[in-house]
Protein backbone atom coordinates (compact mmCIF):
# COMPACT_ATOMS: atom_id res chain seq x y z
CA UNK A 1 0.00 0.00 0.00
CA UNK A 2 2.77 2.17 0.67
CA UNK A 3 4.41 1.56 -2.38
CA UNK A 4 1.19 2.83 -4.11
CA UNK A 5 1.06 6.01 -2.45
CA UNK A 6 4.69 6.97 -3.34
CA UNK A 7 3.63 6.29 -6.83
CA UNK A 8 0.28 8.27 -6.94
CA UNK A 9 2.75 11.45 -5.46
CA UNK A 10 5.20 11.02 -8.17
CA UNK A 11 2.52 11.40 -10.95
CA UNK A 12 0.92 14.05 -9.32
CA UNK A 13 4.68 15.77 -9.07
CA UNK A 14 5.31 15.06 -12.46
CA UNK A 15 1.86 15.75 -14.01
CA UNK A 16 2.30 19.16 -11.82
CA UNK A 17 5.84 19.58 -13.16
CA UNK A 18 4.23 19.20 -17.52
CA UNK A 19 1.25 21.30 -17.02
CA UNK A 20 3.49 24.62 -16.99
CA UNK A 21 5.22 23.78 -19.73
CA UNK A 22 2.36 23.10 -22.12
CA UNK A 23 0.48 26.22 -21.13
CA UNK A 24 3.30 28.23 -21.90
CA UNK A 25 3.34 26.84 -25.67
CA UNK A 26 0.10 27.95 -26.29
CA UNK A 27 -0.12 31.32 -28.52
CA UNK A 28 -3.19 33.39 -28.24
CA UNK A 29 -2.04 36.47 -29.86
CA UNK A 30 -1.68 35.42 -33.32
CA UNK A 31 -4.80 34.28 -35.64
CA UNK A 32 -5.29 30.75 -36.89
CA UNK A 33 -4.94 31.31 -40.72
CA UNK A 34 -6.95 28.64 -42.46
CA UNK A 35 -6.13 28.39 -46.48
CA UNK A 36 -9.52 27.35 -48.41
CA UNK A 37 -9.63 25.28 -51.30
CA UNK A 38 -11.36 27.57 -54.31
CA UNK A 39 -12.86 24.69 -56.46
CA UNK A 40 -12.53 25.03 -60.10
CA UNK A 41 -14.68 25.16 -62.63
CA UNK A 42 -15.50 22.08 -65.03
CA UNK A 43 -17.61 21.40 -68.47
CA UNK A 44 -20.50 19.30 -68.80
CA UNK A 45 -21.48 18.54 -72.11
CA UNK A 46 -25.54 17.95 -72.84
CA UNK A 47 -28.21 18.33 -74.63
CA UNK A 48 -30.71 21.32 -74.51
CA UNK A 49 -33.92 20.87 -72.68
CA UNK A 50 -35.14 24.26 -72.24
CA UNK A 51 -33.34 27.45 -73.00
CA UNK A 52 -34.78 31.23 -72.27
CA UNK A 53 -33.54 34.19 -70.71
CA UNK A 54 -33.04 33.32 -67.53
CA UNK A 55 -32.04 29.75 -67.35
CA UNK A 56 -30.74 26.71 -69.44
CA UNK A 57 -31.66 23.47 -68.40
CA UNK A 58 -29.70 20.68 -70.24
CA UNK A 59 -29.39 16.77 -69.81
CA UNK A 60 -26.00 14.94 -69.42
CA UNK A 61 -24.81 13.35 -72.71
CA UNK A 62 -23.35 10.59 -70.81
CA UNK A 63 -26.45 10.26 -67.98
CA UNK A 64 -29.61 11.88 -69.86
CA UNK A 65 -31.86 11.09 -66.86
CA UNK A 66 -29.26 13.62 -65.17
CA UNK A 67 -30.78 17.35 -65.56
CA UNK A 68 -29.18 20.17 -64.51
CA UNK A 69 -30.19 23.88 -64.38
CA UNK A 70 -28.32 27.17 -64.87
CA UNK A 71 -28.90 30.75 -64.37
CA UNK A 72 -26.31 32.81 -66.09
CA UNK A 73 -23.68 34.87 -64.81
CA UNK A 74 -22.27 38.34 -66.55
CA UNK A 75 -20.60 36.48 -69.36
CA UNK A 76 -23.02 33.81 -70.41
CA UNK A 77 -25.94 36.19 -70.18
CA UNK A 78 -24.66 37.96 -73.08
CA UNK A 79 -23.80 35.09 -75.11
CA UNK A 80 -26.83 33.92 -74.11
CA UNK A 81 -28.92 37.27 -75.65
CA UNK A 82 -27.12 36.88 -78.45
CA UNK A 83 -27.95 33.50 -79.34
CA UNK A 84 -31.80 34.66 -78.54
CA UNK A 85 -31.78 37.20 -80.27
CA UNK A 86 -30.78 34.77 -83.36
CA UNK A 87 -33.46 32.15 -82.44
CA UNK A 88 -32.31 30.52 -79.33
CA UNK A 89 -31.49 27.08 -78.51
CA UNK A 90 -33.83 24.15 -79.64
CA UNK A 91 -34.34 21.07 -77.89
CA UNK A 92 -31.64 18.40 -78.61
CA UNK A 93 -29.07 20.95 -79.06
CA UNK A 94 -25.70 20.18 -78.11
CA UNK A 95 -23.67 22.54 -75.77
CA UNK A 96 -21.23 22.51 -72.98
CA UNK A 97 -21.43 24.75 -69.87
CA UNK A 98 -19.40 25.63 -67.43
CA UNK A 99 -19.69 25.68 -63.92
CA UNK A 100 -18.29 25.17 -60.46
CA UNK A 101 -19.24 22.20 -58.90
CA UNK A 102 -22.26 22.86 -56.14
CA UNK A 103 -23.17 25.83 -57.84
CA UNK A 104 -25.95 26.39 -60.33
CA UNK A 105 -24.72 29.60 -62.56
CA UNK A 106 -23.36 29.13 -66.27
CA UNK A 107 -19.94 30.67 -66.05
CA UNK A 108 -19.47 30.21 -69.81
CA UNK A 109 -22.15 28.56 -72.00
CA UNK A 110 -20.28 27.09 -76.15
CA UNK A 111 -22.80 25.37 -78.96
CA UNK A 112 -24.40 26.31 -82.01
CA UNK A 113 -27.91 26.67 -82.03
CA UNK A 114 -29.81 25.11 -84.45
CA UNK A 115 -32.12 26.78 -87.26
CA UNK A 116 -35.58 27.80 -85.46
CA UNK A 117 -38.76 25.33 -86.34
């Protein structure tokens, strides 16, 4: 039992003895910089569904049971009121848009439209 005790004071001394010393390591005057990822954008090539002036909704070439939607951002609105103001998209035309993953603007929309029905 004795040897026991002498054991639990030892700890205690050298547990006593660390605590200090990490304390004194820790930093609270300078902020934790933390570096996020930007993702990058990526095409996906499809077919038109619907095109108008707000939105393009195409289906994957690969998956066309896969749909996606798009508003338009600064650059793709204007090709996109040019290519209305030619006709527009028809369904089954082929384009490729791109986007940033998780997001649902066109950053940049490429295809030739078809002639108008």
């Amino acid at each position: 039992m004795k040897r026991a005790s002498i054991l639990a004071v030892f700890l205690v001394a050298i547990a006593g003895v660390a605590a200090p010393a990490v304390h004194a390591q820790v930093d609270t005057n300078s902020p934790i910089v933390v570096r996020q990822n930007t993702p990058k954008a990526v095409w996906i090539k499809g077919n038109v569904v619907h095109a108008d002036g707000k939105s393009i909704v195409i289906s994957e070439l690969n998956n066309p049971r896969a749909l996606h939607t798009f508003t338009y951002s600064g650059k793709s609105l204007a090709v996109m009121t040019k290519v209305l103001n030619e006709g527009g998209y028809q369904v089954g035309d082929k384009v490729k848009v791109q986007y940033v993953p998780g997001s649902t603007v066109a950053l940049d929309i490429h295809g030739r439209p078809s002639k108008p029905h």
